[in-house]
Each structure stands twice: as structure tokens, then as C-alpha cells.
PDB file of N, CA and C in Angstrom:
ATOM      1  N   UNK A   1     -24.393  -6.062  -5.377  1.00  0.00           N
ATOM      2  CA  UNK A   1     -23.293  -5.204  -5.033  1.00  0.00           C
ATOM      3  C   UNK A   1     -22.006  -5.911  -5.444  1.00  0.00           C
ATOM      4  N   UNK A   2     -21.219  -5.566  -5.889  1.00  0.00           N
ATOM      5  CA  UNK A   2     -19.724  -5.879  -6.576  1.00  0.00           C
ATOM      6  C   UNK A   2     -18.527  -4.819  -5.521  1.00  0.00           C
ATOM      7  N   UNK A   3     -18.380  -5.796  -4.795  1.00  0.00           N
ATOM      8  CA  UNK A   3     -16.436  -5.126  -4.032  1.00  0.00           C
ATOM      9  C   UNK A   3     -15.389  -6.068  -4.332  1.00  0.00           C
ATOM     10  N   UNK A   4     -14.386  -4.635  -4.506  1.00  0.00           N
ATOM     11  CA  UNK A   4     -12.894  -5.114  -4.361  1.00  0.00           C
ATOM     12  C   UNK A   4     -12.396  -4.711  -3.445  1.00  0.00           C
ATOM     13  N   UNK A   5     -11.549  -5.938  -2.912  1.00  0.00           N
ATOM     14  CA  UNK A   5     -11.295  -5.942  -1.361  1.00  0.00           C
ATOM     15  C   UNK A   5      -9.643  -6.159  -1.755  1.00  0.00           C
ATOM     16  N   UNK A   6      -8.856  -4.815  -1.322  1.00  0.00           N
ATOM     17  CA  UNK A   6      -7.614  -5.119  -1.978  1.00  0.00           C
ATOM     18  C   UNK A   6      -6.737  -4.734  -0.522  1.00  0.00           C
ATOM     19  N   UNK A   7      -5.452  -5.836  -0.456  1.00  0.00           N
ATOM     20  CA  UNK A   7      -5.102  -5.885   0.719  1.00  0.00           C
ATOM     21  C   UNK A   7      -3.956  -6.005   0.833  1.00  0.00           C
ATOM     22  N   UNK A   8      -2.998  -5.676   1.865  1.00  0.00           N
ATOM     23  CA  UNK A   8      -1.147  -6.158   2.217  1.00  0.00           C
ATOM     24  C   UNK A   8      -1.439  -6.646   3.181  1.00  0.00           C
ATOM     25  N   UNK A   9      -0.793  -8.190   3.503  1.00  0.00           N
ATOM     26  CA  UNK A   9      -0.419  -8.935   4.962  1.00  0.00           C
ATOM     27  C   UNK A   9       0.611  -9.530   5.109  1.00  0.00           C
ATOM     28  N   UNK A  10       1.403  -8.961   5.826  1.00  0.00           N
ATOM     29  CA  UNK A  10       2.770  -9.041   5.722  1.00  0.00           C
ATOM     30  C   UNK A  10       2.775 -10.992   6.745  1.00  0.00           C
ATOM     31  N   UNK A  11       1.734 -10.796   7.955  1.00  0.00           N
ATOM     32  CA  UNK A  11       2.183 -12.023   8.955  1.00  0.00           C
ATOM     33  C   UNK A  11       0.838 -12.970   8.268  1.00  0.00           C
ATOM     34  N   UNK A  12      -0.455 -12.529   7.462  1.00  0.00           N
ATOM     35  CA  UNK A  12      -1.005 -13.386   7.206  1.00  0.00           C
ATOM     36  C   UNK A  12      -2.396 -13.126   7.743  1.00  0.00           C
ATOM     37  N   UNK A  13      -2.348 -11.967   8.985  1.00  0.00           N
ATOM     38  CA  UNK A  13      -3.693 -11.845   9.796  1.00  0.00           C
ATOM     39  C   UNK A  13      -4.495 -10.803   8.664  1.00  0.00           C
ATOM     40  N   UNK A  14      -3.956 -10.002   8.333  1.00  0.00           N
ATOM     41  CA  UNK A  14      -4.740  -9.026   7.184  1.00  0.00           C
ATOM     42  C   UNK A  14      -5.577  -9.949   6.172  1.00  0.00           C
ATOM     43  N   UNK A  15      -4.603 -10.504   5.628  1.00  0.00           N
ATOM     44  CA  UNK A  15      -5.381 -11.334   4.936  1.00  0.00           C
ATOM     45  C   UNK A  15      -6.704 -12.849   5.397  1.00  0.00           C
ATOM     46  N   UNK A  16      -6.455 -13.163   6.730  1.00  0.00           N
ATOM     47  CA  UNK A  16      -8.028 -13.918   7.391  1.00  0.00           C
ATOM     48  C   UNK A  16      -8.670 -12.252   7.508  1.00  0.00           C
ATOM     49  N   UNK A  17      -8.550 -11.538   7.739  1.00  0.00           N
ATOM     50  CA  UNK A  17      -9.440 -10.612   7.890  1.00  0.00           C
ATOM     51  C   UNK A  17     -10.440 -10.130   6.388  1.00  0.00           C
ATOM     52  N   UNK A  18      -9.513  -9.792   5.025  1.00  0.00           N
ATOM     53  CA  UNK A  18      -9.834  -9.876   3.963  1.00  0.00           C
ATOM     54  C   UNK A  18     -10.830 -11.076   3.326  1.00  0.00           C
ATOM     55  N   UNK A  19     -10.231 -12.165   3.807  1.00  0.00           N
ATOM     56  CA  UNK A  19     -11.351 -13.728   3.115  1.00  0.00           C
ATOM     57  C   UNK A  19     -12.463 -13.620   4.224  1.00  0.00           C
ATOM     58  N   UNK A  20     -12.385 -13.130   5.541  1.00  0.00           N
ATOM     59  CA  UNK A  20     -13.864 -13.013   6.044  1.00  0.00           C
ATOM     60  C   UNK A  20     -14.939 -11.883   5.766  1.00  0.00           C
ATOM     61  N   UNK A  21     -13.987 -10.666   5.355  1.00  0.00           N
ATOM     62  CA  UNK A  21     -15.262  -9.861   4.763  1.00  0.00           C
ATOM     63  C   UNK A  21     -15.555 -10.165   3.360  1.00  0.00           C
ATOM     64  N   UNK A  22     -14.858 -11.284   3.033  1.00  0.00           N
ATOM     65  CA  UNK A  22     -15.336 -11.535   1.325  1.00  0.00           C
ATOM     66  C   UNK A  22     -16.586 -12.739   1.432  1.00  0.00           C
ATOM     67  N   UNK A  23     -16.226 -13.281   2.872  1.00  0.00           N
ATOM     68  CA  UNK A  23     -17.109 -14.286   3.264  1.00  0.00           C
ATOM     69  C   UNK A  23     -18.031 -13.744   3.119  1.00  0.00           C
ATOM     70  N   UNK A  24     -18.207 -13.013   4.205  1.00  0.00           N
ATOM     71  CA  UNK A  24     -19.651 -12.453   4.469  1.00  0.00           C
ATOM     72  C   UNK A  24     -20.333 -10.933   3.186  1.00  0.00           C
ATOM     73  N   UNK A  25     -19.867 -10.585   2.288  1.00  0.00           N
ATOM     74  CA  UNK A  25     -20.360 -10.056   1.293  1.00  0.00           C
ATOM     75  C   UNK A  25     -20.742 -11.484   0.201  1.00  0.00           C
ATOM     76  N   UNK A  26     -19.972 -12.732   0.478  1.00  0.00           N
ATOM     77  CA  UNK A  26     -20.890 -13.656  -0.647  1.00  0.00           C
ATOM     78  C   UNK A  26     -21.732 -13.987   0.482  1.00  0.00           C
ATOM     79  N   UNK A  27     -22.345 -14.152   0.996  1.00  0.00           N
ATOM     80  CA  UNK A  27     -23.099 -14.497   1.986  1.00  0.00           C
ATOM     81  C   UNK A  27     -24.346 -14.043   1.811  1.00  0.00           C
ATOM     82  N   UNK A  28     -24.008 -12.186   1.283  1.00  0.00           N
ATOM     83  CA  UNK A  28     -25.385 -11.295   1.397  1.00  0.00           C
ATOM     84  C   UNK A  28     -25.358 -11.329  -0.052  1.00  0.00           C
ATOM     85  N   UNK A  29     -24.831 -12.477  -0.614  1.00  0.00           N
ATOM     86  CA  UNK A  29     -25.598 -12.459  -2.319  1.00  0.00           C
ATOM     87  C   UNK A  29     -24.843 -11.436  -3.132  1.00  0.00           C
ATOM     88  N   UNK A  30     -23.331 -10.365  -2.479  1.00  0.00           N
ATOM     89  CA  UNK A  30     -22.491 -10.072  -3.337  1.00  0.00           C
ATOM     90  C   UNK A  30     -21.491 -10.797  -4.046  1.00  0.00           C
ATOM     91  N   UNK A  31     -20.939  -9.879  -4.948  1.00  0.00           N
ATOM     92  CA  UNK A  31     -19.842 -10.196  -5.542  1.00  0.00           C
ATOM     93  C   UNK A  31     -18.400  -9.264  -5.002  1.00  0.00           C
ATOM     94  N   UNK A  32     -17.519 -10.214  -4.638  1.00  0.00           N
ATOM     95  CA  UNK A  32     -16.164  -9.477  -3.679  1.00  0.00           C
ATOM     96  C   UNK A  32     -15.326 -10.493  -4.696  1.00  0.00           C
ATOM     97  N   UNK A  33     -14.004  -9.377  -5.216  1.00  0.00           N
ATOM     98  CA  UNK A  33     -12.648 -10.109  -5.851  1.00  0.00           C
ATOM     99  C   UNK A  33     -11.477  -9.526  -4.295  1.00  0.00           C
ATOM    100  N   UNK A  34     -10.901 -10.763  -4.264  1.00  0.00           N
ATOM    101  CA  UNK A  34      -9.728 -10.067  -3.696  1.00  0.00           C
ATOM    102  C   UNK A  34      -8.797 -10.205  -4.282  1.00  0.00           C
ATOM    103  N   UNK A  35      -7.745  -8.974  -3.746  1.00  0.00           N
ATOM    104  CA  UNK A  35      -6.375  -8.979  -4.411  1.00  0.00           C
ATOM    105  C   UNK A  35      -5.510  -8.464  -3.816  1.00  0.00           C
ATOM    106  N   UNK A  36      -4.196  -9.322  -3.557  1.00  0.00           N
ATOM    107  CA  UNK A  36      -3.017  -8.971  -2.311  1.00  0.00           C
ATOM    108  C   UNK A  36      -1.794  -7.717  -3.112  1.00  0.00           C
ATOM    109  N   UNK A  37      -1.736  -7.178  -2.505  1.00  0.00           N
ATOM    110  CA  UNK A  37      -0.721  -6.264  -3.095  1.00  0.00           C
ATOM    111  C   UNK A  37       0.823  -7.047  -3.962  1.00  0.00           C
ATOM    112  N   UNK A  38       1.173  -8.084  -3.164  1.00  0.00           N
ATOM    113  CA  UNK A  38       2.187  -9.085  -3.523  1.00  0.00           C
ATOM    114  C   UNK A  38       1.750  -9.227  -4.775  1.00  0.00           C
ATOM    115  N   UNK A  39       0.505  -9.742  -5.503  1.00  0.00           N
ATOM    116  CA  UNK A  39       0.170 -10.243  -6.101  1.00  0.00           C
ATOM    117  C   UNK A  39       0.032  -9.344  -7.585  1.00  0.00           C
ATOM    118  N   UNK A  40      -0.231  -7.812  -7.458  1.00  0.00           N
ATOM    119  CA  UNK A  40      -0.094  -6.758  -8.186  1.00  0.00           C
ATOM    120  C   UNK A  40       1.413  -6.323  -8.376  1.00  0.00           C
ATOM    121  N   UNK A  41       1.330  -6.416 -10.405  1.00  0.00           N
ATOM    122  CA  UNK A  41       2.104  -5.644 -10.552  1.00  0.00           C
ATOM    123  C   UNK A  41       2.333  -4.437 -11.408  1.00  0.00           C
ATOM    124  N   UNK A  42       2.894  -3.438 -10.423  1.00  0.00           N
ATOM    125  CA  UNK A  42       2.697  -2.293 -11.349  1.00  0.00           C
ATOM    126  C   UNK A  42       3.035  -2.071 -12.804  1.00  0.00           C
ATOM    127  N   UNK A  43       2.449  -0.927 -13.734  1.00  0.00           N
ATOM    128  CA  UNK A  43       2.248  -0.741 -14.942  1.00  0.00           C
ATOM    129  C   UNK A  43       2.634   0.700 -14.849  1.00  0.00           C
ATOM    130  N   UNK A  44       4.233   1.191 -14.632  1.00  0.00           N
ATOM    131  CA  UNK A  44       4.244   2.319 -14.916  1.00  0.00           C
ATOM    132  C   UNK A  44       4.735   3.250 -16.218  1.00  0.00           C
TER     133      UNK A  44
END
């Protein structure tokens, strides 16, 4: 299984929440990219 786990955390808690469900999808032998909204930039 392959997820993208795409996320905004403004104080920081969104994002421990994001690296633990990425935890636990590599865990069950997936593949999870994350990516913070900060981090995207648009292409309009």
C-alpha cells in the first residue's frame, strides 16, 4: 500500500500526529510520503 499523508501544523501537534500514522503504515510494510503544506508550493 503507498499513502500520502499531507498535512498543516501550525503549533507542531498535527504534525506528531502525521509522523505517527506514517509510523505505523511503515510498520505494516507500507509506503507513506509526508508533506507539510509550508513545504508546498503552488503552480498556478
Amino acid at each position: 500500500m503507498r499513502v500520502c499523508v499531507v498535512y498543516y501544523s501550525q503549533t507542531g501537534n498535527t504534525k506528531k500526529m502525521a509522523e505517527a500514522i506514517s509510523k505505523g503504515i511503515k510498520e505494516a510494510n507500507g509506503q507513506c510520503d509526508l508533506f507539510s503544506l509550508r513545504e508546498v508550493t503552488p503552480r498556478w
